[in-house]
Protein backbone atom coordinates (compact mmCIF):
# COMPACT_ATOMS: atom_id res chain seq x y z
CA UNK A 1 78.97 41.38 48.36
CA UNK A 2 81.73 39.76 50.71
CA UNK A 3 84.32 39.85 48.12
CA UNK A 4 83.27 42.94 46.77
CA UNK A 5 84.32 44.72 50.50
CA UNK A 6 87.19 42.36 50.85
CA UNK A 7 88.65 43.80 47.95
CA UNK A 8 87.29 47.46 48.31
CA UNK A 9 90.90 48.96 49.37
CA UNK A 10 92.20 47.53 46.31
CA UNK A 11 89.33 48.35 43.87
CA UNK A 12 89.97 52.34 45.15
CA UNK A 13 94.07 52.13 44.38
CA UNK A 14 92.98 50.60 40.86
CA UNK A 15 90.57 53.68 39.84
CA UNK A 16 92.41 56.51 41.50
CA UNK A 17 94.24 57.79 38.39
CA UNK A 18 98.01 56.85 38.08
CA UNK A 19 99.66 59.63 38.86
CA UNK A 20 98.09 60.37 42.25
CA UNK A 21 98.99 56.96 43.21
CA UNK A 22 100.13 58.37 46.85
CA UNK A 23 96.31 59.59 47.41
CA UNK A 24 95.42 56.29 45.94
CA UNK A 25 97.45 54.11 48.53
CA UNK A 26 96.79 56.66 51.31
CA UNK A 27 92.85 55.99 50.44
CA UNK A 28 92.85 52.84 49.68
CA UNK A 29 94.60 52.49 53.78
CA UNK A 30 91.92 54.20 55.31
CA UNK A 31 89.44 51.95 53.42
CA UNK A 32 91.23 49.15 54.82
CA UNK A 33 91.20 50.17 58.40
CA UNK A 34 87.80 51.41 58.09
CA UNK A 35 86.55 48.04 56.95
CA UNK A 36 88.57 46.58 59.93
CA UNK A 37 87.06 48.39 62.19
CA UNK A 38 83.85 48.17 60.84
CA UNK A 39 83.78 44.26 60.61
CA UNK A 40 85.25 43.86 63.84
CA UNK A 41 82.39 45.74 65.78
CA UNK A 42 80.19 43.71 63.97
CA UNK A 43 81.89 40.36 65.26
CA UNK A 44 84.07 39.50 62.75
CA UNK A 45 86.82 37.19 63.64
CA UNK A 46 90.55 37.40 62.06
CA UNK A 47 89.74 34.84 59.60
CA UNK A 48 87.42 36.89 57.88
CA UNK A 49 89.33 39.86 57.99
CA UNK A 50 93.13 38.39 56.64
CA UNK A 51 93.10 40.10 52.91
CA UNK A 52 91.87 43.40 54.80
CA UNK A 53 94.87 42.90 57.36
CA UNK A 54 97.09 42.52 54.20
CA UNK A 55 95.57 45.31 52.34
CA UNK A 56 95.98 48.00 55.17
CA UNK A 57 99.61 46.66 55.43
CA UNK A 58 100.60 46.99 52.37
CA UNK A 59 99.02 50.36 51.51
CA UNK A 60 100.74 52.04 54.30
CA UNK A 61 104.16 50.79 52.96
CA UNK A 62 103.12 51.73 50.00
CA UNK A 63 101.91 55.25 50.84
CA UNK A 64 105.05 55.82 53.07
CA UNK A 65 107.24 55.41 49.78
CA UNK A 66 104.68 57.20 47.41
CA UNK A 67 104.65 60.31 49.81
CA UNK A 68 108.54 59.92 50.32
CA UNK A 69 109.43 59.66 46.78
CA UNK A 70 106.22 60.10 44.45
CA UNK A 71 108.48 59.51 41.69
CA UNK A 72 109.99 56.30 42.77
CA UNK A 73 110.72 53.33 40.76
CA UNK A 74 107.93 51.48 42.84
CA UNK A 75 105.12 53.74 40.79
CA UNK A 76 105.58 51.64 38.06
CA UNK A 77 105.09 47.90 39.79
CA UNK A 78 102.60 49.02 42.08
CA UNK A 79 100.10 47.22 40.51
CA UNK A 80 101.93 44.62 39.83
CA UNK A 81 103.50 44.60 43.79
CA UNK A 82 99.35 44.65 45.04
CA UNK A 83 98.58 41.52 42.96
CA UNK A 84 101.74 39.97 44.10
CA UNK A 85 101.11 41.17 47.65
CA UNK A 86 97.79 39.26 47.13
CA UNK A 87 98.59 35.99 46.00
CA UNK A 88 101.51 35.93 48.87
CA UNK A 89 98.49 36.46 51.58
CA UNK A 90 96.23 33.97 49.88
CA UNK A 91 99.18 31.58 49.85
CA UNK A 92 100.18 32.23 52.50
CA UNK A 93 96.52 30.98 53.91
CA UNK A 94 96.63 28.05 52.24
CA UNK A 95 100.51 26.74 53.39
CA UNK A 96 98.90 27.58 57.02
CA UNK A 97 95.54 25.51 56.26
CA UNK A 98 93.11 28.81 56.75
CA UNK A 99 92.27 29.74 53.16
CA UNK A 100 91.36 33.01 53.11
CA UNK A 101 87.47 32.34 51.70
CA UNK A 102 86.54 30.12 54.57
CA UNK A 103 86.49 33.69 57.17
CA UNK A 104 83.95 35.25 54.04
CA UNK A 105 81.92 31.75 53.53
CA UNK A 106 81.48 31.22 57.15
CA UNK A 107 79.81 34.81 57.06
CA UNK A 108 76.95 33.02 54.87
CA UNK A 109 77.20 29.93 55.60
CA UNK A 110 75.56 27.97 58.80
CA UNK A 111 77.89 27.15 61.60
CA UNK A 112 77.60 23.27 61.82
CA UNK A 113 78.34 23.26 58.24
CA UNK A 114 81.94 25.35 59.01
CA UNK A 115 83.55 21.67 60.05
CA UNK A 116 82.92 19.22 57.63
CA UNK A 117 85.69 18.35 55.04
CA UNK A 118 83.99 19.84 51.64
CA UNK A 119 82.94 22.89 53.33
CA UNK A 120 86.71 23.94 54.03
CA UNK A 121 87.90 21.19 50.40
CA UNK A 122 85.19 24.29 48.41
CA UNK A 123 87.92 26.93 50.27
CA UNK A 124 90.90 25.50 49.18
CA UNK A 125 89.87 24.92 45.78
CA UNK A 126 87.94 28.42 45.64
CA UNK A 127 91.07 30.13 47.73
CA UNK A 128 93.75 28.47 45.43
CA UNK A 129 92.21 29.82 41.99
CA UNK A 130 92.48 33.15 43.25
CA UNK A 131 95.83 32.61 44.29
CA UNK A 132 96.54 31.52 40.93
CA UNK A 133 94.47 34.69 39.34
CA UNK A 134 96.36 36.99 41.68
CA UNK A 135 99.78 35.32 40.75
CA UNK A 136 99.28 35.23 37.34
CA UNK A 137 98.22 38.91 37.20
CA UNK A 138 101.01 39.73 38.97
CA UNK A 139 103.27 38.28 36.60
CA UNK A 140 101.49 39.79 33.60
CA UNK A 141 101.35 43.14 35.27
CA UNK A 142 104.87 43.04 35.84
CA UNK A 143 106.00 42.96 32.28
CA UNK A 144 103.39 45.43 31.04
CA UNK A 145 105.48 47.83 33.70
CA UNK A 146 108.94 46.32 32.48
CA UNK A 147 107.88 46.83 28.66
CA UNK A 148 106.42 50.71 29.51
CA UNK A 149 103.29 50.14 29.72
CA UNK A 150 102.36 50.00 33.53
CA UNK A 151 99.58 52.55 33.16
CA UNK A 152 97.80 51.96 30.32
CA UNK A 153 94.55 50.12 29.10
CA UNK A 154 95.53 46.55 28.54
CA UNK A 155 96.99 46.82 32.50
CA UNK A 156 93.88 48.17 33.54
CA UNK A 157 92.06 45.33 31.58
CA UNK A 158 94.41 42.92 33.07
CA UNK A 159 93.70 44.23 36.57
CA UNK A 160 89.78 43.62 36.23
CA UNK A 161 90.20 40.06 34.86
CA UNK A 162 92.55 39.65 37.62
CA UNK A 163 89.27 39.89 40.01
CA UNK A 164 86.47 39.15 37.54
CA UNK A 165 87.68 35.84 36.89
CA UNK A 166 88.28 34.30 40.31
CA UNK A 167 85.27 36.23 41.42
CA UNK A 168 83.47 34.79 38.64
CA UNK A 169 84.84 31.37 39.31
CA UNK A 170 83.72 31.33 42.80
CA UNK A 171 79.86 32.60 41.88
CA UNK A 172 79.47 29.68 39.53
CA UNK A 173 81.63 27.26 41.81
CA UNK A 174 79.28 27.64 44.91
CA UNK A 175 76.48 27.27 42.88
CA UNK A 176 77.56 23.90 41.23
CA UNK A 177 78.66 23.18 44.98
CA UNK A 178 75.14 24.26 46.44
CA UNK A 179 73.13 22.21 43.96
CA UNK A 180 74.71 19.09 43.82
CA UNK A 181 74.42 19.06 47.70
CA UNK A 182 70.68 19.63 47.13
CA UNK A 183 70.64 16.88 44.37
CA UNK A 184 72.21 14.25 46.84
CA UNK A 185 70.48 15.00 49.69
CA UNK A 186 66.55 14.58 47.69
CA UNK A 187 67.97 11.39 46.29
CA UNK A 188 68.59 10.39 50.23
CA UNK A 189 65.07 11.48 50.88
């Protein structure tokens, strides 16, 4: 459920039809600072909240042009520009040695555990393949705009992949994680 709110803001630009894209970025900002808000009065510290910094960033530069020029050039990467913007932040969080996930793990995760080298080695590796899915997504979402085709299905398709994969990845990753520490530590018993 973590990633599923991290990623809210984003989910809301991707199904608010194309050509409202101005009410999409204006909605998908106030979803952004609403989850801000909303995870900071619950305690939240930055380094849960960096993708939702990023996100309510971006969508208000990106509403400011759509409500400026709603016919601008920028329509047509916009998807392309949020996966971009996405892979820069989780970069970004690697280069810096904060990958985004550990803020979101740490929500689940017990704090003498939030230390140790594999708990933050299971962020990088889980941080970096969405880094990757968000690059690549990018890229791919870039030509479908250069070739025409920035709003159609197989962009759309490529959007959700963009998500379902990494999200996907990082289900089945913990798991594998989560049991093998179980298996080790009831051969130790």
């Amino acid at each position: 459920m973590s990633y599923l709110r991290t990623f809210l803001p984003w989910i809301v630009f991707a199904v608010i039809p194309s050509g409202d894209w101005q009410w999409g970025a204006l909605a998908a900002l106030v979803v952004a600072v609403g989850i801000i808000v909303q995870e900071k009065r619950s305690g939240a510290g930055f380094d849960a909240l960096v993708i939702e910094a990023g996100s309510a960033v971006f969508f208000a530069v990106l509403a400011a042009i759509a409500f400026t020029d709603p016919h601008s050039g920028v329509h047509d990467y916009s998807a392309a520009l949020s996966s971009g913007t996405l892979a820069v932040i989780a970069g970004l969080s690697l280069a810096v040695g904060r990958p985004f996930t550990l803020g979101i793990a740490k929500r689940t995760t017990p704090r003498e555990l939030w230390g140790l080298k594999p708990f933050i080695r299971v962020n990088v590796v889980i941080t970096s393949v969405w880094t990757a899915a968000f690059a690549l997504t990018a890229v791919v979402l870039a030509v479908l705009a250069h070739s025409g085709s920035a709003h159609s299905t197989p962009a759309t398709v490529v959007q959700i992949a963009g998500f379902a994969v990494p999200m996907l990845f990082t289900v089945r990753y913990v798991a594998h994680v989560q049991a093998k520490a179980r298996a080790a530590g009831q051969v130790a018993r």
